[in-house]
N, C-alpha and C. Protein backbone atom coordinates (compact mmCIF):
# COMPACT_ATOMS: atom_id res chain seq x y z
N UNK A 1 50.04 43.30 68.34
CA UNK A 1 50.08 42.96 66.94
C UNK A 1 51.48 42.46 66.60
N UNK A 2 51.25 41.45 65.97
CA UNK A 2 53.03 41.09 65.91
C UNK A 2 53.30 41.23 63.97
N UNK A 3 55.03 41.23 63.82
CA UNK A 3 55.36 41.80 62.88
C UNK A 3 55.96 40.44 62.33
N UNK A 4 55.29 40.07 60.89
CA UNK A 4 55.85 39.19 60.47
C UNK A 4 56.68 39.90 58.66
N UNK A 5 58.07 39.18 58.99
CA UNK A 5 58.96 39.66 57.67
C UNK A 5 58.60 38.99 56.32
N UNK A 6 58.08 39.53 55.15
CA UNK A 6 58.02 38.81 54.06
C UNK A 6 59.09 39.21 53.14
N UNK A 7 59.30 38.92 52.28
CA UNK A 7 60.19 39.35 50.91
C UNK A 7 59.76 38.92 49.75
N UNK A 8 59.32 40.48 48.88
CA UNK A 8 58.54 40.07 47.59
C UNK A 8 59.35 40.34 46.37
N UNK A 9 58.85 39.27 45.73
CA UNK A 9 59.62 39.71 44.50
C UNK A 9 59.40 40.52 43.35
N UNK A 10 60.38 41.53 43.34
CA UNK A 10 60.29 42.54 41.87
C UNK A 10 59.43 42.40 40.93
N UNK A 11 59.93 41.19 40.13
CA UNK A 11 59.79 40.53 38.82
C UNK A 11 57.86 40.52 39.27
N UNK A 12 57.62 39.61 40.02
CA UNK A 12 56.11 39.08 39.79
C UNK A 12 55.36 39.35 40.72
N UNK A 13 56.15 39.97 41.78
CA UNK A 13 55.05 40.48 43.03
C UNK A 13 54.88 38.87 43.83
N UNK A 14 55.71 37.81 43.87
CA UNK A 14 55.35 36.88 44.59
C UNK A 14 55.96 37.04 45.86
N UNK A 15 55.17 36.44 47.09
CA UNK A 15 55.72 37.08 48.60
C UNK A 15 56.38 35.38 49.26
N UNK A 16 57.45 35.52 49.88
CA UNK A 16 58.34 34.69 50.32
C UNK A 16 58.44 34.79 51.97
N UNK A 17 58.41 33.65 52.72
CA UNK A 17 58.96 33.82 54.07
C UNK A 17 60.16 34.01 54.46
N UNK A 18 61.24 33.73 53.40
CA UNK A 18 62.70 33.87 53.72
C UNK A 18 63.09 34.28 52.61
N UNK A 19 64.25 35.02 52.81
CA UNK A 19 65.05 35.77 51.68
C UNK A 19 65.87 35.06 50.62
N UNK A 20 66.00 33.42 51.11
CA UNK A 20 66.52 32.95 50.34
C UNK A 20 65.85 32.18 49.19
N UNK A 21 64.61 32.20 49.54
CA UNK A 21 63.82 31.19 48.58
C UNK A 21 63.42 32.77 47.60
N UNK A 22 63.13 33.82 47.80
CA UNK A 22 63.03 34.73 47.47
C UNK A 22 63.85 35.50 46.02
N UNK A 23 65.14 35.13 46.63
CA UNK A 23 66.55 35.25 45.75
C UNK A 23 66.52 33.96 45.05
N UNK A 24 66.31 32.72 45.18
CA UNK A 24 66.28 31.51 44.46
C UNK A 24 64.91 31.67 43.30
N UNK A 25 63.84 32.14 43.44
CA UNK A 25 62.87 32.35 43.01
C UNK A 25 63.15 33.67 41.68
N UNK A 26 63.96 34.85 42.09
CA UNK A 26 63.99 35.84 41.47
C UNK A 26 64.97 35.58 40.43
N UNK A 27 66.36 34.73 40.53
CA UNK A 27 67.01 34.48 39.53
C UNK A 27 66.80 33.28 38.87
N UNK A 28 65.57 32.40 39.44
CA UNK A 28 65.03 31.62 38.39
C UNK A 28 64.44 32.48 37.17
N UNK A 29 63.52 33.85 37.65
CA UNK A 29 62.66 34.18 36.88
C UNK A 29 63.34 35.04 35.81
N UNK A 30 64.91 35.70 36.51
CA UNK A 30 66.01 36.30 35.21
C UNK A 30 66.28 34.97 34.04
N UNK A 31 66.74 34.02 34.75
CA UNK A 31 67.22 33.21 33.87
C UNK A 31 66.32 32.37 33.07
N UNK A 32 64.53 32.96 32.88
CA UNK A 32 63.62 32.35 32.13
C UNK A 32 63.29 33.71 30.65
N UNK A 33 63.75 34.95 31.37
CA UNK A 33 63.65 36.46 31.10
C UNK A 33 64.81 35.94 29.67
N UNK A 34 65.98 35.33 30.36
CA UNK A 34 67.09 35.69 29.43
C UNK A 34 67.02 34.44 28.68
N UNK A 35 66.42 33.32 29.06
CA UNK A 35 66.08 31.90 27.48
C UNK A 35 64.90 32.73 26.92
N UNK A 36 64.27 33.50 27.16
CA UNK A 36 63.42 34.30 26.54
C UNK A 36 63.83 34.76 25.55
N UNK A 37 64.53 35.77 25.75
CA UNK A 37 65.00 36.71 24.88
C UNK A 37 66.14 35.94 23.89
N UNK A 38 66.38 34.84 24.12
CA UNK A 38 68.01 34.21 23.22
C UNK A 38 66.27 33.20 21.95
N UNK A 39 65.45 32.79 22.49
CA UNK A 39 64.73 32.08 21.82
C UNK A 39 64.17 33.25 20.91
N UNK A 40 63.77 34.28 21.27
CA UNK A 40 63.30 35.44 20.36
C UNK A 40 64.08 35.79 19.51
N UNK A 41 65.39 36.12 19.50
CA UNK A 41 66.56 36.77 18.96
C UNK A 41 66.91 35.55 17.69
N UNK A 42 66.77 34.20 17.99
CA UNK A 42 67.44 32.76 17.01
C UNK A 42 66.34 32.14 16.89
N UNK A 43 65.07 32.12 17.13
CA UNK A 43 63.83 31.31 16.76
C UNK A 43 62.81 32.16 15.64
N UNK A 44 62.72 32.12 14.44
CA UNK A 44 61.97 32.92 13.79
C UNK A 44 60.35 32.18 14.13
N UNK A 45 59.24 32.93 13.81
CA UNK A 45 57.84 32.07 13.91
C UNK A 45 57.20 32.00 15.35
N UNK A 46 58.39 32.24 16.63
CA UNK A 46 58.08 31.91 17.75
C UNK A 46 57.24 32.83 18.56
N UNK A 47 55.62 33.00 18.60
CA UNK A 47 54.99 33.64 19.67
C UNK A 47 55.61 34.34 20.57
N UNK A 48 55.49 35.68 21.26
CA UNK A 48 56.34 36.17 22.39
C UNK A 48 55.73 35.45 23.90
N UNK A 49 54.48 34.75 23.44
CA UNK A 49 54.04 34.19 24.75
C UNK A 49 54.23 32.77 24.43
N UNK A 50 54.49 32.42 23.86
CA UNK A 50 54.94 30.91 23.26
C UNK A 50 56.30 30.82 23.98
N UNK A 51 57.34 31.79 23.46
CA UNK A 51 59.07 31.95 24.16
C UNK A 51 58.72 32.32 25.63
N UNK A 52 58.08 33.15 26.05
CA UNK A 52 57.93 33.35 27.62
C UNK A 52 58.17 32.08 28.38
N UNK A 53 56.17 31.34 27.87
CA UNK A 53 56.21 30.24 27.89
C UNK A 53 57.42 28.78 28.13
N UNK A 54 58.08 28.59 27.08
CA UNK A 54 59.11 27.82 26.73
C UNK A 54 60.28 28.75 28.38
N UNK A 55 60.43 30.05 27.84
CA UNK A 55 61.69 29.95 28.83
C UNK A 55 61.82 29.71 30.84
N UNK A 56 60.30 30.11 30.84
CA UNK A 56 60.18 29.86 32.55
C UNK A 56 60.22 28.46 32.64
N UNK A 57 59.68 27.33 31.63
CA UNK A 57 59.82 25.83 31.68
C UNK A 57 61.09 25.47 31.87
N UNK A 58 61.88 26.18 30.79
CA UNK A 58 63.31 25.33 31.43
C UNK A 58 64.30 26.26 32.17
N UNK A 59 63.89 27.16 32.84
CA UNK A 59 63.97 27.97 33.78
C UNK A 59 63.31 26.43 35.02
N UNK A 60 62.28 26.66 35.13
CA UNK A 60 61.91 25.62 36.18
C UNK A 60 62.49 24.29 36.08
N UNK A 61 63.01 23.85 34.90
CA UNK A 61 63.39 22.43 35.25
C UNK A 61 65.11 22.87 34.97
N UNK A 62 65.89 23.58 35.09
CA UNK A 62 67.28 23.84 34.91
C UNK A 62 68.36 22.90 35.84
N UNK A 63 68.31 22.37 36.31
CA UNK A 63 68.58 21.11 37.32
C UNK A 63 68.84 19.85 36.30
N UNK A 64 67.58 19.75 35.87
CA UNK A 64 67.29 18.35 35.15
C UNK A 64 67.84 18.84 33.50
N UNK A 65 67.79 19.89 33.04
CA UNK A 65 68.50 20.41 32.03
C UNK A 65 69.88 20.43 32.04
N UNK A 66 70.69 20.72 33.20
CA UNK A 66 71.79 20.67 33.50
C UNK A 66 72.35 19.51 33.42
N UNK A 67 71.77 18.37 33.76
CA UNK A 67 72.05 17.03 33.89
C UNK A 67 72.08 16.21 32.65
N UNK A 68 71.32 16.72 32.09
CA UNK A 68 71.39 16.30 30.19
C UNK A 68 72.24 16.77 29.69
N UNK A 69 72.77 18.30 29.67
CA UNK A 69 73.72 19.05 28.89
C UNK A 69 75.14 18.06 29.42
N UNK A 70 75.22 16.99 30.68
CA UNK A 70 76.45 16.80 30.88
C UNK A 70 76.39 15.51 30.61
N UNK A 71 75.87 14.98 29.85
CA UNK A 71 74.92 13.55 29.39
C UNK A 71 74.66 12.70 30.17
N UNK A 72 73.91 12.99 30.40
CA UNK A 72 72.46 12.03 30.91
C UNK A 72 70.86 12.68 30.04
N UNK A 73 70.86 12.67 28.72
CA UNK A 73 69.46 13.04 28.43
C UNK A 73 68.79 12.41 28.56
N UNK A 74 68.26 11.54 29.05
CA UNK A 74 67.35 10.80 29.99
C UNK A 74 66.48 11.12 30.90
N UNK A 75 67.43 12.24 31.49
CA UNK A 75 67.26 13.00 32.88
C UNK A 75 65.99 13.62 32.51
N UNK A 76 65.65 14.40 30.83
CA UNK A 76 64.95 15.33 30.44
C UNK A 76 63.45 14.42 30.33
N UNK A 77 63.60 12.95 30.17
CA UNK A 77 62.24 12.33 29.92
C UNK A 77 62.04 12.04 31.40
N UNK A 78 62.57 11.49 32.34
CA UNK A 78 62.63 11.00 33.53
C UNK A 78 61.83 12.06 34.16
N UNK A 79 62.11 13.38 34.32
CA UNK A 79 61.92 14.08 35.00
C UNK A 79 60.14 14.60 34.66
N UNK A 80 60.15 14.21 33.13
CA UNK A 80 58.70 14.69 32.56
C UNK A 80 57.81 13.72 33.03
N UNK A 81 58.26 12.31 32.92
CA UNK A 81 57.45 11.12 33.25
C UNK A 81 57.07 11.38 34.91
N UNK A 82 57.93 11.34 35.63
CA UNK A 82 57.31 11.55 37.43
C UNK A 82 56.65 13.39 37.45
N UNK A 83 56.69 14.44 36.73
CA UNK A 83 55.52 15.44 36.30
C UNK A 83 54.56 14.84 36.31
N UNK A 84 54.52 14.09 35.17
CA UNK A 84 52.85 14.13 34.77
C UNK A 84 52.31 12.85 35.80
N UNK A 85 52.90 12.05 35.94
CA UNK A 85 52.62 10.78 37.04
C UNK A 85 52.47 11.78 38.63
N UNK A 86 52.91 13.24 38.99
CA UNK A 86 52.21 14.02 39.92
C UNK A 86 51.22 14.72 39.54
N UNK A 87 51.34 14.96 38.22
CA UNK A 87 49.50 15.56 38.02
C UNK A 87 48.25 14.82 37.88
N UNK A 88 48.90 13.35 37.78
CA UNK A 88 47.59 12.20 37.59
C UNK A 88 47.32 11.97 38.83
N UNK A 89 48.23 12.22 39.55
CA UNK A 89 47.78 11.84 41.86
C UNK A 89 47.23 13.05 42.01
N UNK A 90 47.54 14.21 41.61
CA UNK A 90 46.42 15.33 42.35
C UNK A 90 44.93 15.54 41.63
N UNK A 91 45.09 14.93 40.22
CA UNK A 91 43.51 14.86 39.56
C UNK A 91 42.46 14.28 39.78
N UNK A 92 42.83 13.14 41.18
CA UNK A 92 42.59 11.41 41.42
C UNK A 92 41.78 12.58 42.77
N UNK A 93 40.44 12.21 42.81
CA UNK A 93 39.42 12.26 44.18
C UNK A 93 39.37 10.69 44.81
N UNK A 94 39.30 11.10 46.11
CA UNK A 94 39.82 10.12 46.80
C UNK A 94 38.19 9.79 47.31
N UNK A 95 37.96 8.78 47.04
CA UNK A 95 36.28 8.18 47.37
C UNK A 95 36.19 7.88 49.17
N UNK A 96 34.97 8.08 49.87
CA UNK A 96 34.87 7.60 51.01
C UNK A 96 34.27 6.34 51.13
N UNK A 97 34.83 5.59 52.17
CA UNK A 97 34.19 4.44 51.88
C UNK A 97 32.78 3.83 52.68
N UNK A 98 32.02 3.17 52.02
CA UNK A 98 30.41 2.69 52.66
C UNK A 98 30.87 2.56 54.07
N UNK A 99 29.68 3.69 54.70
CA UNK A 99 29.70 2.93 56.43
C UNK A 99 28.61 2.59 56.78
């Protein structure tokens, strides 16, 4: 029987092959925890699953957020436009053709 190493994470119970995507994964999910809580604290009206919501998004795109905050806001449509242009290629069934 052989022994394979996983590493799961705290926060969500998600399981990782390496420790580093693991640790990259877990302080994404603090730093969606903590736009959470700053949107709750200064956003009146805002759903607690609405702010969840909102903070794992720019938790996930913090890269392309980063890149706007140092101007390039561009970066923030750019990055939405090739999103949704990857959710229109995985919605797309691929036909076989007459043999």
């Amino acid at each position: 029987m052989a022994v394979v190493a996983v590493w799961k994470c705290d926060r969500d119970g998600a399981m990782f092959d390496n420790k580093k995507d693991a640790e990259e994964h877990d302080k994404m999910l603090e730093l969606a925890a903590n736009i959470t809580a700053l949107i709750e604290r200064n956003v009146e009206g805002v759903s607690e699953e609405a702010c969840e919501e909102i903070g794992l998004m720019l938790a996930k795109r913090r890269d392309v957020l980063a890149k706007a905050c140092k101007g390039k806001p561009e970066a923030l449509l750019e990055a939405e436009q090739s999103d949704s242009e990857q959710a229109d290629d995985e919605n797309v069934t691929p036909l076989a053709a007459n043999q």
